[in-house]
PDB file of N, CA and C in Angstrom:
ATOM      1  N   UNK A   1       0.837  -1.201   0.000  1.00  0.00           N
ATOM      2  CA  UNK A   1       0.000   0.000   0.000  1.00  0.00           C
ATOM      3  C   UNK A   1       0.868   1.245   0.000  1.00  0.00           C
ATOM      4  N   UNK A   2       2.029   1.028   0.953  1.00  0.00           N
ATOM      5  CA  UNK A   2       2.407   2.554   1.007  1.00  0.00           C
ATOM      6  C   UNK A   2       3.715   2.625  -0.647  1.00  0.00           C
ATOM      7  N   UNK A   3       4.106   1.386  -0.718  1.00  0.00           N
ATOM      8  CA  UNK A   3       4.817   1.883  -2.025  1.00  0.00           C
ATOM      9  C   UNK A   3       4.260   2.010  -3.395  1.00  0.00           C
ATOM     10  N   UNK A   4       2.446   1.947  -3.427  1.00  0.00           N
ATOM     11  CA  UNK A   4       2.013   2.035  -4.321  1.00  0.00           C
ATOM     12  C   UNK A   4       1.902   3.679  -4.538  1.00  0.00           C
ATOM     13  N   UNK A   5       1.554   4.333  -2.918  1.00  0.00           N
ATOM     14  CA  UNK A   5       1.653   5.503  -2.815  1.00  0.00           C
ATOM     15  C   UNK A   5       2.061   6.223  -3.459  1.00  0.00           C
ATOM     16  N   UNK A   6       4.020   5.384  -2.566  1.00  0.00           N
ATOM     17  CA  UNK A   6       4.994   6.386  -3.174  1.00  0.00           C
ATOM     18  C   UNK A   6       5.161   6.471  -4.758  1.00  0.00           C
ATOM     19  N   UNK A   7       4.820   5.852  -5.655  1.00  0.00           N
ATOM     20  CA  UNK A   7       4.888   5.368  -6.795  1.00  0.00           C
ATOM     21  C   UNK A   7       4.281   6.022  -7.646  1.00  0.00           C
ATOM     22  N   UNK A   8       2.876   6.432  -7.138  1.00  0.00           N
ATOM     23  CA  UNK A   8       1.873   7.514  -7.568  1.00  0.00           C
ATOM     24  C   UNK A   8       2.582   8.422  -7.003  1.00  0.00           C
ATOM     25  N   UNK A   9       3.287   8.977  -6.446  1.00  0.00           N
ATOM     26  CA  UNK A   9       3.745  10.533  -5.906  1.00  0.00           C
ATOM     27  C   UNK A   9       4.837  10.690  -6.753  1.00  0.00           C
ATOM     28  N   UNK A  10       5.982   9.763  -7.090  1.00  0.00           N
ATOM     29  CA  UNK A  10       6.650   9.823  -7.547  1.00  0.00           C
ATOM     30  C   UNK A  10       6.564  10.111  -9.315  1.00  0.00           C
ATOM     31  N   UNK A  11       5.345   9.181  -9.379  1.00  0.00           N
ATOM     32  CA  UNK A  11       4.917   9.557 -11.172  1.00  0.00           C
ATOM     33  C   UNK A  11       4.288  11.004 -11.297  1.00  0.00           C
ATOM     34  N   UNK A  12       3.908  11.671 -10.235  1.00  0.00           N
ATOM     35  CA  UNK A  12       3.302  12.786 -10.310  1.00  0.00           C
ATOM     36  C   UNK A  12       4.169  13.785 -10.354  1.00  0.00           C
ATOM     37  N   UNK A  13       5.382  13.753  -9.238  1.00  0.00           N
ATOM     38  CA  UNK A  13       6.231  14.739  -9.412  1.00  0.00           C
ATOM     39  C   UNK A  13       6.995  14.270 -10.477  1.00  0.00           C
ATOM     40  N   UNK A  14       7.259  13.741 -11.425  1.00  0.00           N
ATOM     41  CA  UNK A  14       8.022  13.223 -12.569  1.00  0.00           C
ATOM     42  C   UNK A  14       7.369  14.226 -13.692  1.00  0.00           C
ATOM     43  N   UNK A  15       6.006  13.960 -13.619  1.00  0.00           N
ATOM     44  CA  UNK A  15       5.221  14.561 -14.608  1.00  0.00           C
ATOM     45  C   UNK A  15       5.334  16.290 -14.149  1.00  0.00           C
ATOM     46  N   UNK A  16       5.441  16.774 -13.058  1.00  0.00           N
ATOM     47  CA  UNK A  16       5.446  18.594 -12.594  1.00  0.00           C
ATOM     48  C   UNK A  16       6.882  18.557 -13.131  1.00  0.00           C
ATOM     49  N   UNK A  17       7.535  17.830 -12.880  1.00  0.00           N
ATOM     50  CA  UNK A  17       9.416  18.439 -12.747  1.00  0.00           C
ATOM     51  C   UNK A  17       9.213  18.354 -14.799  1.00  0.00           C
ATOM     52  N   UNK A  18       8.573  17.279 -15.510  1.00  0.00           N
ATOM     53  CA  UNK A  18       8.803  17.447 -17.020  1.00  0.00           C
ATOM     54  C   UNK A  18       8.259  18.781 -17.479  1.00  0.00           C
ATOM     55  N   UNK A  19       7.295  19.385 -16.934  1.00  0.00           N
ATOM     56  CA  UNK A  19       6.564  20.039 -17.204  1.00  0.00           C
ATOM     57  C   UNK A  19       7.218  21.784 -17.104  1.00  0.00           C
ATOM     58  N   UNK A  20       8.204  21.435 -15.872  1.00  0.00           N
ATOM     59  CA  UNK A  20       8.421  22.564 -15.341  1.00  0.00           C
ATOM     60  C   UNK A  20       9.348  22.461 -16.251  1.00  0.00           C
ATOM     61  N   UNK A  21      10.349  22.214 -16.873  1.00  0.00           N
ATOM     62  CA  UNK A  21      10.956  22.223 -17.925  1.00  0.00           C
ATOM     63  C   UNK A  21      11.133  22.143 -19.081  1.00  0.00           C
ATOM     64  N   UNK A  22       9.612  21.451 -19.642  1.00  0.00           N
ATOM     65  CA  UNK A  22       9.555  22.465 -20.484  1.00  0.00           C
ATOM     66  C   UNK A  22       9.300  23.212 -20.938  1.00  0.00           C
ATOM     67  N   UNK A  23       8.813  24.090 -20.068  1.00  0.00           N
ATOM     68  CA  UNK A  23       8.711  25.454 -19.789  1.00  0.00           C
ATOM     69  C   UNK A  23       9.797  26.436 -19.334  1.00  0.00           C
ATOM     70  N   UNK A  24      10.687  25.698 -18.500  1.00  0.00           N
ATOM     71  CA  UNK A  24      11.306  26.713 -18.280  1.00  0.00           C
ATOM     72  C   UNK A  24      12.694  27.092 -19.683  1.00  0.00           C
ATOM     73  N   UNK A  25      12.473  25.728 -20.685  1.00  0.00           N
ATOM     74  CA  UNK A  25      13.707  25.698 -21.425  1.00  0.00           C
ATOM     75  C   UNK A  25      13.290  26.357 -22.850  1.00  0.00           C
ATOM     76  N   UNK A  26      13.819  27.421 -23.418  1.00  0.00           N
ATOM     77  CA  UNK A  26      12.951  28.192 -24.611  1.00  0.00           C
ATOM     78  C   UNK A  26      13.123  27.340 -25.700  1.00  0.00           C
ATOM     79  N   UNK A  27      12.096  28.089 -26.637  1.00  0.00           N
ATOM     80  CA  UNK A  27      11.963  26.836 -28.038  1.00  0.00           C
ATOM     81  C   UNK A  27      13.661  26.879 -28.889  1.00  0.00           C
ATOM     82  N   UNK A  28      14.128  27.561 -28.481  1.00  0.00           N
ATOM     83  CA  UNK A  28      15.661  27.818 -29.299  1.00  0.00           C
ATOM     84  C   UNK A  28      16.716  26.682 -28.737  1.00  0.00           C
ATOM     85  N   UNK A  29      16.205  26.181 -27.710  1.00  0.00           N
ATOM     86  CA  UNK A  29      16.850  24.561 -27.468  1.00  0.00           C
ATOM     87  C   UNK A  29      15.993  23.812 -27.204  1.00  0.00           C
ATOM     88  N   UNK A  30      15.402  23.060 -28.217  1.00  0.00           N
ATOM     89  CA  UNK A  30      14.588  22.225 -28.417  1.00  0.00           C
ATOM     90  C   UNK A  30      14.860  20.447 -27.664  1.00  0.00           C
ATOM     91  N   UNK A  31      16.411  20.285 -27.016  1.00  0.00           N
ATOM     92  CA  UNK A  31      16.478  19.501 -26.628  1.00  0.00           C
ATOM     93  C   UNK A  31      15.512  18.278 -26.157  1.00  0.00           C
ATOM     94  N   UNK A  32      14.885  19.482 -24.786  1.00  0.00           N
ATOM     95  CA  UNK A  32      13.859  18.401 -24.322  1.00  0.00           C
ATOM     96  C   UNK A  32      12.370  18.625 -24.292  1.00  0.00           C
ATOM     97  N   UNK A  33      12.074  19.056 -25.716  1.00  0.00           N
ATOM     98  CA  UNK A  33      11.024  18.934 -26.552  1.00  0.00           C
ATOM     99  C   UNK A  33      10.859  18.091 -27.255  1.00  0.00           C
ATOM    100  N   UNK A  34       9.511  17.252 -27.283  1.00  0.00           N
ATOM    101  CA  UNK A  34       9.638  15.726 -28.148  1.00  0.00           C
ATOM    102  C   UNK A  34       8.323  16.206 -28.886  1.00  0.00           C
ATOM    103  N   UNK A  35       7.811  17.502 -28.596  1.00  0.00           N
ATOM    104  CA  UNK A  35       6.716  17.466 -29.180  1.00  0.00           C
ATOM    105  C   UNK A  35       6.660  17.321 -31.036  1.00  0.00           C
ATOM    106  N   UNK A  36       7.503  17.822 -31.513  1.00  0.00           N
ATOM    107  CA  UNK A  36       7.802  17.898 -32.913  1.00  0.00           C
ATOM    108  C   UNK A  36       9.455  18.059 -33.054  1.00  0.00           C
ATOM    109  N   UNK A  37       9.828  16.826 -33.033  1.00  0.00           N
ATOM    110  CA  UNK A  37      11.289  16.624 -33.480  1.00  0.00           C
ATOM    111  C   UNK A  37      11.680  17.009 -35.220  1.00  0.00           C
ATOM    112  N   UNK A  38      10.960  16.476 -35.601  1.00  0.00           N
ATOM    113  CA  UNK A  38      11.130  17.092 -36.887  1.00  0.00           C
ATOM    114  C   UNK A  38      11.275  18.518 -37.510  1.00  0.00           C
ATOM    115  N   UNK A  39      10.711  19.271 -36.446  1.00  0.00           N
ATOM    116  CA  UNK A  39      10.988  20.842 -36.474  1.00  0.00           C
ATOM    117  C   UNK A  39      12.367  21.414 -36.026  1.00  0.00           C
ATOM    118  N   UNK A  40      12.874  20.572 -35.429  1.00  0.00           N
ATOM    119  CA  UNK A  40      14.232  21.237 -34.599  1.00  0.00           C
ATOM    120  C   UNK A  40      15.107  20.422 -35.036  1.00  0.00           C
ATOM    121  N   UNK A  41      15.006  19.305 -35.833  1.00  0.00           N
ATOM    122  CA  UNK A  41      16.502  18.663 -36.794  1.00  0.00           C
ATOM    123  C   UNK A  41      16.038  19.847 -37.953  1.00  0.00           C
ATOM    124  N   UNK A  42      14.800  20.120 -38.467  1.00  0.00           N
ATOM    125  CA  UNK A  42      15.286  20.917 -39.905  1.00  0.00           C
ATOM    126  C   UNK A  42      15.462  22.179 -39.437  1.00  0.00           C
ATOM    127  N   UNK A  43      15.025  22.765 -38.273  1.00  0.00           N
ATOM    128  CA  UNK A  43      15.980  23.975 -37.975  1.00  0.00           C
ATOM    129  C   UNK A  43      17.309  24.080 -37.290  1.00  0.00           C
ATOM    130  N   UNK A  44      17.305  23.134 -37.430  1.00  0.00           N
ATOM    131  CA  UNK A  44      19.472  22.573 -36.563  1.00  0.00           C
ATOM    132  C   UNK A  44      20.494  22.653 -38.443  1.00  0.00           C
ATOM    133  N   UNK A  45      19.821  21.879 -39.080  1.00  0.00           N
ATOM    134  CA  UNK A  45      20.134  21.942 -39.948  1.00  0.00           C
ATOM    135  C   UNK A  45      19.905  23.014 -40.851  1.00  0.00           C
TER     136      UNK A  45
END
């Protein structure tokens, strides 16, 4: 029970901490943006 908890707390803050980054990281480093990869290899290139 309690490590199902932690498990759900842990997937939750996984999901705030992704979130908070990518937000906090601008579209000009697309690194850890997966939303459209294809946009940031043809603008790398």
């Amino acid at each position: 029970m309690v490590s199902r908890i932690a498990t759900s707390t842990l997937k939750f803050l996984a999901v705030i901490v992704d979130t908070a980054l990518n937000l906090a990281i601008p579209p000009e480093y697309p690194m850890h943006r997966v939303a459209a990869p294809e946009e940031s290899w043809s603008q790398n290139v």
